[in-house]
PDB file of N, CA and C in Angstrom:
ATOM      1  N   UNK A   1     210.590 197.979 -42.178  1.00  0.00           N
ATOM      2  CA  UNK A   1     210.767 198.903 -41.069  1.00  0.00           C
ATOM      3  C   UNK A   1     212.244 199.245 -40.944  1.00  0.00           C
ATOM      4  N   UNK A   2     212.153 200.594 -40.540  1.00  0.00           N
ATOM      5  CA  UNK A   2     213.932 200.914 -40.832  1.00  0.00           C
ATOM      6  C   UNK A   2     214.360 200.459 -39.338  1.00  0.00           C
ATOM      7  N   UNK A   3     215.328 200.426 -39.303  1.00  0.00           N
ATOM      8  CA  UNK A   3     216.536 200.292 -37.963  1.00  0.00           C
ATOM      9  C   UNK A   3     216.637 201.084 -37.459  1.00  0.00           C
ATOM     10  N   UNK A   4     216.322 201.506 -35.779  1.00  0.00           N
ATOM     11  CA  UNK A   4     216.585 202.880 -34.802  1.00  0.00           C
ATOM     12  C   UNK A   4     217.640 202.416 -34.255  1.00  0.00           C
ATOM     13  N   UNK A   5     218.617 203.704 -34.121  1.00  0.00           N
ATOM     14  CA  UNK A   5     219.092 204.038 -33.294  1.00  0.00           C
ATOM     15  C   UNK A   5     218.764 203.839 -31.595  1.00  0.00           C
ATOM     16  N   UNK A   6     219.318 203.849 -31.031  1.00  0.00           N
ATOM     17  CA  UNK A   6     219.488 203.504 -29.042  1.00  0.00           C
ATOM     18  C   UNK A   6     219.403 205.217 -29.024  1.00  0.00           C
ATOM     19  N   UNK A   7     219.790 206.165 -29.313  1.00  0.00           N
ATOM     20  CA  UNK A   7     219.769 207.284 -29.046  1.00  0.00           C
ATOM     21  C   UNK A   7     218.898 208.331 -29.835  1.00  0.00           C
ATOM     22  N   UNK A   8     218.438 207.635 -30.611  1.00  0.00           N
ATOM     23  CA  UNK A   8     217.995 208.355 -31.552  1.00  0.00           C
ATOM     24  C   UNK A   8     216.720 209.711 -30.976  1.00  0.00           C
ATOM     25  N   UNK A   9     215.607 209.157 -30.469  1.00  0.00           N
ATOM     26  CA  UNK A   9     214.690 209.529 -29.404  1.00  0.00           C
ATOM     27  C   UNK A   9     213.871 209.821 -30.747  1.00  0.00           C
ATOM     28  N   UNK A  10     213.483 209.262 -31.652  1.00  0.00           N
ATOM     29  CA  UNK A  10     212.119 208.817 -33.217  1.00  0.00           C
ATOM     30  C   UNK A  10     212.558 209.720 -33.781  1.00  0.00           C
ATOM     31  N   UNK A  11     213.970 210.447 -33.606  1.00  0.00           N
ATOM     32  CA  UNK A  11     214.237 211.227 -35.198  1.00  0.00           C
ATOM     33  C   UNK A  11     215.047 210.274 -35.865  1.00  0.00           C
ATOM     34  N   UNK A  12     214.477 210.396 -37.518  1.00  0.00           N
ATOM     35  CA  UNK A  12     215.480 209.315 -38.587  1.00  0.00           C
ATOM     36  C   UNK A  12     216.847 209.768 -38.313  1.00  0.00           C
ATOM     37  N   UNK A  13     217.972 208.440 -38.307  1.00  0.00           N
ATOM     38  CA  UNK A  13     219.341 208.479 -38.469  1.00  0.00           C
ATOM     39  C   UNK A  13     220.047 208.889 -39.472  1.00  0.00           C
ATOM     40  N   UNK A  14     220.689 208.842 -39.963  1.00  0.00           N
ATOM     41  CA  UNK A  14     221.828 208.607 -41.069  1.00  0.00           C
ATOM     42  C   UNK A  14     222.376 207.927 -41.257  1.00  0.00           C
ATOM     43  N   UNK A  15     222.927 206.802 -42.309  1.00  0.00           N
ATOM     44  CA  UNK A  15     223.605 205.613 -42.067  1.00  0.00           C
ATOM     45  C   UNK A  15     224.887 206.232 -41.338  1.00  0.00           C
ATOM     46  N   UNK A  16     225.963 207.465 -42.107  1.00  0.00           N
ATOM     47  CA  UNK A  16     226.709 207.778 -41.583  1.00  0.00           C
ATOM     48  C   UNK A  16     226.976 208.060 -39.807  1.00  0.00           C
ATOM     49  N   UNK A  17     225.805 208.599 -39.263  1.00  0.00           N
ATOM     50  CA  UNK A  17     225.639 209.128 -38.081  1.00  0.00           C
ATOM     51  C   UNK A  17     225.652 207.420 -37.052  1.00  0.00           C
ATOM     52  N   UNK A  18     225.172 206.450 -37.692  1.00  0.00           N
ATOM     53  CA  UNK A  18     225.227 204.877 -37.040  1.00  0.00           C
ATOM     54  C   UNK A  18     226.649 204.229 -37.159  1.00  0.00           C
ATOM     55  N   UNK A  19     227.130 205.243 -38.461  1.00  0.00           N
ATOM     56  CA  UNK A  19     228.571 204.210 -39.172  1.00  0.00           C
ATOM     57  C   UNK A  19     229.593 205.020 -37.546  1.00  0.00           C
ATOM     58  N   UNK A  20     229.456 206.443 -37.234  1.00  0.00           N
ATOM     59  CA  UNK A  20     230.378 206.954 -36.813  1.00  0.00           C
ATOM     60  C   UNK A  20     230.084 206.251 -34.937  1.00  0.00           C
ATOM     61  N   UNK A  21     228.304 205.979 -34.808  1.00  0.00           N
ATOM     62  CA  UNK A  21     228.554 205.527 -33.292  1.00  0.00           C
ATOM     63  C   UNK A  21     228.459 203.930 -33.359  1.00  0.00           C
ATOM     64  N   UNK A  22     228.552 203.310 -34.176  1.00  0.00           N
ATOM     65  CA  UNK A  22     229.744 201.949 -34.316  1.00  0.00           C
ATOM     66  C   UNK A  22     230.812 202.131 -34.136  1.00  0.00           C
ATOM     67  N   UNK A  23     231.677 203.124 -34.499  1.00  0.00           N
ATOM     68  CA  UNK A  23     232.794 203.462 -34.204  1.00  0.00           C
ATOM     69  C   UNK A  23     233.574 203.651 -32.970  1.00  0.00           C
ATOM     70  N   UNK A  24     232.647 204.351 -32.316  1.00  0.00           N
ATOM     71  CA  UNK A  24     232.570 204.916 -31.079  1.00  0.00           C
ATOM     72  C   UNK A  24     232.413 203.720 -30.227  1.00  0.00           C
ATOM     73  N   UNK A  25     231.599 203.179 -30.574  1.00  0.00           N
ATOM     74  CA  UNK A  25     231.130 201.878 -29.191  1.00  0.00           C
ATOM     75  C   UNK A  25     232.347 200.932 -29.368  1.00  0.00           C
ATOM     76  N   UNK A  26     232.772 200.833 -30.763  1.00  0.00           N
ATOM     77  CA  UNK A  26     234.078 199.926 -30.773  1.00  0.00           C
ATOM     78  C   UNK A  26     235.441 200.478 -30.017  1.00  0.00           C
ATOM     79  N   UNK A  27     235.923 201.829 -30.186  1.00  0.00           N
ATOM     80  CA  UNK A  27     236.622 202.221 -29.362  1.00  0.00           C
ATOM     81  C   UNK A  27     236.604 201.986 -28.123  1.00  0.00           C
ATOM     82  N   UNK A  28     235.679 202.209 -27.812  1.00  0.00           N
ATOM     83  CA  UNK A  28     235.100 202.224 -25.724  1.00  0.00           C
ATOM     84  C   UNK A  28     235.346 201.085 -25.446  1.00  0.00           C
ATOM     85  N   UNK A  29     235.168 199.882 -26.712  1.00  0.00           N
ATOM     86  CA  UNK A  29     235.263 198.445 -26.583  1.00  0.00           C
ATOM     87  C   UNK A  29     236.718 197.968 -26.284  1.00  0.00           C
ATOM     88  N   UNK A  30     237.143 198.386 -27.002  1.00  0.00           N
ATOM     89  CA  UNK A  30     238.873 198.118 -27.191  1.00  0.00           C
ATOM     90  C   UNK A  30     239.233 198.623 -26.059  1.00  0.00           C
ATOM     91  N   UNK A  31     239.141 199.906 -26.236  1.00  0.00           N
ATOM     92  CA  UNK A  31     239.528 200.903 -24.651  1.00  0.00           C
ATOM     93  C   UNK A  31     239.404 199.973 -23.344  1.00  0.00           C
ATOM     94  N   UNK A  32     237.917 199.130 -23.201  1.00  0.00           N
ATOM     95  CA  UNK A  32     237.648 198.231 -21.636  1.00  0.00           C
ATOM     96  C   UNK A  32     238.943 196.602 -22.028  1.00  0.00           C
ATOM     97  N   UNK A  33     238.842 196.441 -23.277  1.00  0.00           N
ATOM     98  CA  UNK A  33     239.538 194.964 -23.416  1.00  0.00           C
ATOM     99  C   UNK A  33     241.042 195.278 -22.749  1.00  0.00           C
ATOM    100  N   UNK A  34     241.220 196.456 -22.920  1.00  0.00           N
ATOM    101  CA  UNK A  34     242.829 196.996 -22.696  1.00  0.00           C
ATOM    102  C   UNK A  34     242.858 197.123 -21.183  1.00  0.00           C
ATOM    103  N   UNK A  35     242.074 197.693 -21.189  1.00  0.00           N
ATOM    104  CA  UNK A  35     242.198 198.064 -19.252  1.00  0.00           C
ATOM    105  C   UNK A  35     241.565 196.745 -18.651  1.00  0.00           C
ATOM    106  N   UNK A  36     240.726 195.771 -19.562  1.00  0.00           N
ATOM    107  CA  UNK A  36     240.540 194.416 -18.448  1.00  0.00           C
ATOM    108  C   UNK A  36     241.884 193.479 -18.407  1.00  0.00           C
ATOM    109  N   UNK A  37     242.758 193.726 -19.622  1.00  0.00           N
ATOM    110  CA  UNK A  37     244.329 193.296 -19.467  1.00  0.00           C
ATOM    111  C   UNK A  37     244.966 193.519 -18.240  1.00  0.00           C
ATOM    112  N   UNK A  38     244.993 194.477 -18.054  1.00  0.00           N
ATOM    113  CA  UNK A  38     246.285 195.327 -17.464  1.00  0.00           C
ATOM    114  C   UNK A  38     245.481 194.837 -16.230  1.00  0.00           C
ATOM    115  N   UNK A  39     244.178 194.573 -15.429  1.00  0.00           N
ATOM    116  CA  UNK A  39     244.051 194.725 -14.447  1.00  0.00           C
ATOM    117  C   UNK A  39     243.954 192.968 -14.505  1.00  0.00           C
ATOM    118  N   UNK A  40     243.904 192.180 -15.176  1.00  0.00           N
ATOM    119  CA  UNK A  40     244.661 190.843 -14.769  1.00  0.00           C
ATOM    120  C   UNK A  40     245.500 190.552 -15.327  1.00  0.00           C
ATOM    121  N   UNK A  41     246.495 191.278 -15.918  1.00  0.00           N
ATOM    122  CA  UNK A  41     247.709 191.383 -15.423  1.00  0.00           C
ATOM    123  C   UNK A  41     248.635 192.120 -13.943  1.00  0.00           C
ATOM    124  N   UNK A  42     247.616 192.870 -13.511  1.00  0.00           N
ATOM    125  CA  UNK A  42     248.330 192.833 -11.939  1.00  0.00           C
ATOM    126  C   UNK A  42     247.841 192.062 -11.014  1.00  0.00           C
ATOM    127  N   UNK A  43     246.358 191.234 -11.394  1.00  0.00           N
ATOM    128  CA  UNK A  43     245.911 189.981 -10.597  1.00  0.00           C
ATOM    129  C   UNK A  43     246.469 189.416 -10.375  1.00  0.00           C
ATOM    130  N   UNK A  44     247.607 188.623 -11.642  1.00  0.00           N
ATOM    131  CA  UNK A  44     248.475 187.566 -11.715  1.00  0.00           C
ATOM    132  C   UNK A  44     249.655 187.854 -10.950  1.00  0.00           C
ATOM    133  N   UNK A  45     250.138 189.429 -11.190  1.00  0.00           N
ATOM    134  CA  UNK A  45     251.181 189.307 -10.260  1.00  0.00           C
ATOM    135  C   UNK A  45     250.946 189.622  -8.794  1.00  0.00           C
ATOM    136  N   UNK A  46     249.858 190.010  -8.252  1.00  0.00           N
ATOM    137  CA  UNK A  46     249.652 189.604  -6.949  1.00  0.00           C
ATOM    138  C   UNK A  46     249.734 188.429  -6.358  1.00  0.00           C
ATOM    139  N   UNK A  47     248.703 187.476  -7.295  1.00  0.00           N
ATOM    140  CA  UNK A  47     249.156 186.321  -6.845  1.00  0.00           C
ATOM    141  C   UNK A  47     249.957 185.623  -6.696  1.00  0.00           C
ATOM    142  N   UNK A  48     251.039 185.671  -7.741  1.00  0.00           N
ATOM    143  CA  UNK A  48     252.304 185.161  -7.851  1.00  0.00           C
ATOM    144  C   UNK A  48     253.059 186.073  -6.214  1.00  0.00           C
ATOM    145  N   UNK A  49     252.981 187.138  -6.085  1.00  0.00           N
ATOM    146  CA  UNK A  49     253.593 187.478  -4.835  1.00  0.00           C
ATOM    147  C   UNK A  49     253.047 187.451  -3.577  1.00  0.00           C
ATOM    148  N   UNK A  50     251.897 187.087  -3.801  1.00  0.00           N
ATOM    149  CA  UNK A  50     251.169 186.381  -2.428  1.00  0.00           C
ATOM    150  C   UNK A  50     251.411 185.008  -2.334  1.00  0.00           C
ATOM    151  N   UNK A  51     251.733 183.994  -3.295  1.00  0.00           N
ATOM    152  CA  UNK A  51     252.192 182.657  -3.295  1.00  0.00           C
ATOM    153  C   UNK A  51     253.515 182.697  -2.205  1.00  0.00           C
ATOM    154  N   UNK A  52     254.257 183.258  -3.115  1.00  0.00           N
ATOM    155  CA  UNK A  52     255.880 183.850  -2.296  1.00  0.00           C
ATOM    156  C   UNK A  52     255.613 184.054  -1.129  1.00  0.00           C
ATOM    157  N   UNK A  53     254.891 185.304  -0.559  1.00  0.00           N
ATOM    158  CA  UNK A  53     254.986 185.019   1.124  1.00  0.00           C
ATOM    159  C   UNK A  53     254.029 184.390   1.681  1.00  0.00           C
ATOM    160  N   UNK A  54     253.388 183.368   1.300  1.00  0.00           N
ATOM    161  CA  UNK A  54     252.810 182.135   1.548  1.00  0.00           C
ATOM    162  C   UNK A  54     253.556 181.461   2.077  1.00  0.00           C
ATOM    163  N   UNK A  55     254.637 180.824   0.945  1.00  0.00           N
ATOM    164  CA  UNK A  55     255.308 179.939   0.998  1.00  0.00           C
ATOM    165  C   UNK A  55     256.373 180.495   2.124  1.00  0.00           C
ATOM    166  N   UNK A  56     257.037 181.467   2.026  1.00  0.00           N
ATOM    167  CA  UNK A  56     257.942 182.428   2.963  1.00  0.00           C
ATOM    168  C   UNK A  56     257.761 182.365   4.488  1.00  0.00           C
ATOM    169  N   UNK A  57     256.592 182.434   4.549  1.00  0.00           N
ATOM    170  CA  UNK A  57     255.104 182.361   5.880  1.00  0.00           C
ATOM    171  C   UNK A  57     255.196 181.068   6.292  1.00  0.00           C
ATOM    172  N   UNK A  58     254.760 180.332   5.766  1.00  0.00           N
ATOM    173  CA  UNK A  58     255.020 178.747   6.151  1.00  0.00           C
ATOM    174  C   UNK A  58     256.138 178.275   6.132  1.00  0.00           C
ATOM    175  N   UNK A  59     257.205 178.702   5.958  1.00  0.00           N
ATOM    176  CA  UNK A  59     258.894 177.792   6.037  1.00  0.00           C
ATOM    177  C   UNK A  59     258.934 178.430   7.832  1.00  0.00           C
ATOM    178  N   UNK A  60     258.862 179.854   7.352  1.00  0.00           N
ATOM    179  CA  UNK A  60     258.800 180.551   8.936  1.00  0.00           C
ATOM    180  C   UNK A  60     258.185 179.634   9.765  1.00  0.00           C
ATOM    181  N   UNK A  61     257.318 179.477   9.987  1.00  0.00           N
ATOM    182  CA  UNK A  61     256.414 178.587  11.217  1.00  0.00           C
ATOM    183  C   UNK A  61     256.814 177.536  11.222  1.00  0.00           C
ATOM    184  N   UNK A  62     256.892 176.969  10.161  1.00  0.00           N
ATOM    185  CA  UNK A  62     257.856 175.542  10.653  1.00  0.00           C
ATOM    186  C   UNK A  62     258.960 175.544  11.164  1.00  0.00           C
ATOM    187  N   UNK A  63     259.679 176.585  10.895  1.00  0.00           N
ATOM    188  CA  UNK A  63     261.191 176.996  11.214  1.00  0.00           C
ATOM    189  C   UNK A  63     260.821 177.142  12.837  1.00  0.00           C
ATOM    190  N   UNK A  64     259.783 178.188  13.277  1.00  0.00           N
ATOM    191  CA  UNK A  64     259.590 178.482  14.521  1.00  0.00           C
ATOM    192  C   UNK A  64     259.451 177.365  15.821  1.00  0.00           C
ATOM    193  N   UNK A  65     257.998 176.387  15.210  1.00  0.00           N
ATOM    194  CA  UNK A  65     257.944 175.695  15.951  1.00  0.00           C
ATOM    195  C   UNK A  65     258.287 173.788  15.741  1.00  0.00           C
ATOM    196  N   UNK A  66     258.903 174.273  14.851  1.00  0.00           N
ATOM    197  CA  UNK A  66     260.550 172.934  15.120  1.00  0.00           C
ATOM    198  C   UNK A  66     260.175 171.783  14.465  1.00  0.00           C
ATOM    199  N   UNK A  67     259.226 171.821  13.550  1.00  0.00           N
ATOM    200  CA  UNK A  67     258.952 171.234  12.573  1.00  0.00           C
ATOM    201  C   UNK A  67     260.419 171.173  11.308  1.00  0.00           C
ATOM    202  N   UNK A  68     260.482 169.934  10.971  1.00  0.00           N
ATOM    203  CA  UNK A  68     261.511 169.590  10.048  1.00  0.00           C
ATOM    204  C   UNK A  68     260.725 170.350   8.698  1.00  0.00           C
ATOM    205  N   UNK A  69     261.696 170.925   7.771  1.00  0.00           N
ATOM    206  CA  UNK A  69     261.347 171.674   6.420  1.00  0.00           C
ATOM    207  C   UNK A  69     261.740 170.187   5.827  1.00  0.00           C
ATOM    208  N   UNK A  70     261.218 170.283   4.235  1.00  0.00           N
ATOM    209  CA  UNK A  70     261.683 169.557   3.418  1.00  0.00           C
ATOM    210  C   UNK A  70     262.826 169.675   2.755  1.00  0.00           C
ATOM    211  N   UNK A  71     264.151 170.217   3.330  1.00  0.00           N
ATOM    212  CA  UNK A  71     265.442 170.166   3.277  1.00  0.00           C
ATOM    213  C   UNK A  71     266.106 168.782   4.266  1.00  0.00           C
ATOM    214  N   UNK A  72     265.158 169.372   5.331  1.00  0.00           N
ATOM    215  CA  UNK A  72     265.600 168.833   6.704  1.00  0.00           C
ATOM    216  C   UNK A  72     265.652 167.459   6.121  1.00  0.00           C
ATOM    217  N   UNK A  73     264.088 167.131   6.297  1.00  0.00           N
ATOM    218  CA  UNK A  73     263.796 165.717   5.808  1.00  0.00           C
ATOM    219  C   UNK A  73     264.513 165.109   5.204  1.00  0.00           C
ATOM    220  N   UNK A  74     264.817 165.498   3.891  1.00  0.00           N
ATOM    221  CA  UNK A  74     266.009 164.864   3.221  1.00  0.00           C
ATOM    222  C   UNK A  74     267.047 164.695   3.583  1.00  0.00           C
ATOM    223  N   UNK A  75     267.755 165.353   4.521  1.00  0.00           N
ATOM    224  CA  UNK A  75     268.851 164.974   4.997  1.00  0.00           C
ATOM    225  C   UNK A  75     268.503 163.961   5.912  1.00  0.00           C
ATOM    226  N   UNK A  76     267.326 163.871   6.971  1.00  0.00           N
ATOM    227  CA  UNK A  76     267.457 163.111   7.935  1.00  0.00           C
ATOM    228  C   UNK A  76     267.162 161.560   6.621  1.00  0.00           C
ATOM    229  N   UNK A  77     266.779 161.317   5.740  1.00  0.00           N
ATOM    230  CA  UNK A  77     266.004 160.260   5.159  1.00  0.00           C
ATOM    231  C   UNK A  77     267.686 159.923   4.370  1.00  0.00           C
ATOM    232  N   UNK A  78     268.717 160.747   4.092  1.00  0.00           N
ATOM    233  CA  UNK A  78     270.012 160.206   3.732  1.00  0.00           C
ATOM    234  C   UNK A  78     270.790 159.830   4.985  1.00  0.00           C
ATOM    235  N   UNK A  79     270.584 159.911   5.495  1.00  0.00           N
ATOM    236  CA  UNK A  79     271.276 159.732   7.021  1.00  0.00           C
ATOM    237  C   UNK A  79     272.165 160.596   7.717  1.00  0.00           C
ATOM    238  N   UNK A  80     271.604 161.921   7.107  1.00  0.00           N
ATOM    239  CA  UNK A  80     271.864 162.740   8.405  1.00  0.00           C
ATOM    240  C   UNK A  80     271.683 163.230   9.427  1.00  0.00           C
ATOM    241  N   UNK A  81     272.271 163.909  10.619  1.00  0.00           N
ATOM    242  CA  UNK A  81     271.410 164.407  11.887  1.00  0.00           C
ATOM    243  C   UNK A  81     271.552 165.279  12.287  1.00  0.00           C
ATOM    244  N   UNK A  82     270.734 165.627  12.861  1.00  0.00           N
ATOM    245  CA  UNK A  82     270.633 167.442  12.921  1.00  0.00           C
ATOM    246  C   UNK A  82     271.027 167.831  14.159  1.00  0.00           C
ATOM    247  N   UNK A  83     271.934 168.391  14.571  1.00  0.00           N
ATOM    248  CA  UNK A  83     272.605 168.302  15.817  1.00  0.00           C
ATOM    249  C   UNK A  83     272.059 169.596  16.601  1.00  0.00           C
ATOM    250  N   UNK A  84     272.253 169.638  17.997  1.00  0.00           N
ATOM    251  CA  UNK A  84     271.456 170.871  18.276  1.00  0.00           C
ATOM    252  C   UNK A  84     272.231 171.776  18.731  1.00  0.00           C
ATOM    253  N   UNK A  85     271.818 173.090  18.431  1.00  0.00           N
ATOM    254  CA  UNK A  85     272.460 174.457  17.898  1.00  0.00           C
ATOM    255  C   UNK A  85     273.099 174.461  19.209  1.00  0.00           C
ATOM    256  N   UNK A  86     273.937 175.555  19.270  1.00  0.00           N
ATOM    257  CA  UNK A  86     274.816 176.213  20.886  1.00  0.00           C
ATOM    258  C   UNK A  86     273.829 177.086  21.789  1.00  0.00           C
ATOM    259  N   UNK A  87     272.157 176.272  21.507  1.00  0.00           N
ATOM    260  CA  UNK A  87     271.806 177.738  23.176  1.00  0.00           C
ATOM    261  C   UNK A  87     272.179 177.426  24.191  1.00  0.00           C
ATOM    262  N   UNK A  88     271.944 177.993  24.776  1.00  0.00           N
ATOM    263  CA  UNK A  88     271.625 177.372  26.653  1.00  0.00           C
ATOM    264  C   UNK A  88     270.427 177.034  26.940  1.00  0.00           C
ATOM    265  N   UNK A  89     270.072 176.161  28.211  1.00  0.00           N
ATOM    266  CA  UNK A  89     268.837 175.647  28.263  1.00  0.00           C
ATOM    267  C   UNK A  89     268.201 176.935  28.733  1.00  0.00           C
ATOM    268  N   UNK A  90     267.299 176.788  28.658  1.00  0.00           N
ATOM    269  CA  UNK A  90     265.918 178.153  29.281  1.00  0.00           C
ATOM    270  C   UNK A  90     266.111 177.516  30.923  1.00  0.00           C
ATOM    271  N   UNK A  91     265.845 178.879  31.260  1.00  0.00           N
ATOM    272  CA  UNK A  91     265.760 178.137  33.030  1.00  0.00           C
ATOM    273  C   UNK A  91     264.163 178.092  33.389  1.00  0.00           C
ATOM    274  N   UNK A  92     263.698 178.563  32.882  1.00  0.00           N
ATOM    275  CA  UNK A  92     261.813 178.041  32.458  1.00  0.00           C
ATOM    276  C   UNK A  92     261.472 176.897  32.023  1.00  0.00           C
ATOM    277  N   UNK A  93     260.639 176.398  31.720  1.00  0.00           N
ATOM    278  CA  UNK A  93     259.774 175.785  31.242  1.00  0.00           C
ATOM    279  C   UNK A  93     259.285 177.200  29.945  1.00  0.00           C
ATOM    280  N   UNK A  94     259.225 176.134  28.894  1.00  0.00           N
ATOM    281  CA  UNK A  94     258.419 177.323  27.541  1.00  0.00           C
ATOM    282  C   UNK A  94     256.588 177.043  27.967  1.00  0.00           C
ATOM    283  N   UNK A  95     256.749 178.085  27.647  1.00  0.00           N
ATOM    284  CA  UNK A  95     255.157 178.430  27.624  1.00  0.00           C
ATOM    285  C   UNK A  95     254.484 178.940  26.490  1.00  0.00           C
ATOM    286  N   UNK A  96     253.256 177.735  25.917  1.00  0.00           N
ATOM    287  CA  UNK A  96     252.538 178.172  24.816  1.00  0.00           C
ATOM    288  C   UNK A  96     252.170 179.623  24.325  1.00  0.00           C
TER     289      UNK A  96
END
């Protein structure tokens, strides 16, 4: 039994006419491998720049609410102390 074609619709092929849409399907092939690159290659660098203001994000909040960073720490664990800045007191009470 001969080999059909996907497109054929029961008219006989040509080997040539199969050789040229091998061809074709391989292109389209290459063509998606290329563009599935490129689109994780900008996956990766999203993530890599969503890591960044992750990390950026969280120094912030610790910074905010007075949590020691792991700079801090180290200094307080060599024996330093962290002296407190020049504000003035609030004439409030802080509120959550």
């Amino acid at each position: 039994m001969r080999r059909r074609h996907l497109f054929d619709n029961g008219y006989p092929v040509t080997t040539s006419t199969l050789l040229a849409g091998s061809h074709v399907l391989l292109a389209i092939s290459n063509a998606q491998v290329r563009a599935s690159r490129h689109r994780l290659a900008c996956s990766l660098l999203q993530i890599a720049d969503t890591s960044q203001r992750v990390m950026s994000s969280l120094a912030h909040h610790l910074i905010e609410h007075g949590q020691p960073t792991l700079n801090h720490r180290a200094e307080v664990e060599a024996g330093g102390r962290r002296e407190p800045e020049e504000h003035p007191a609030r004439e409030e009470p802080h509120q959550p």
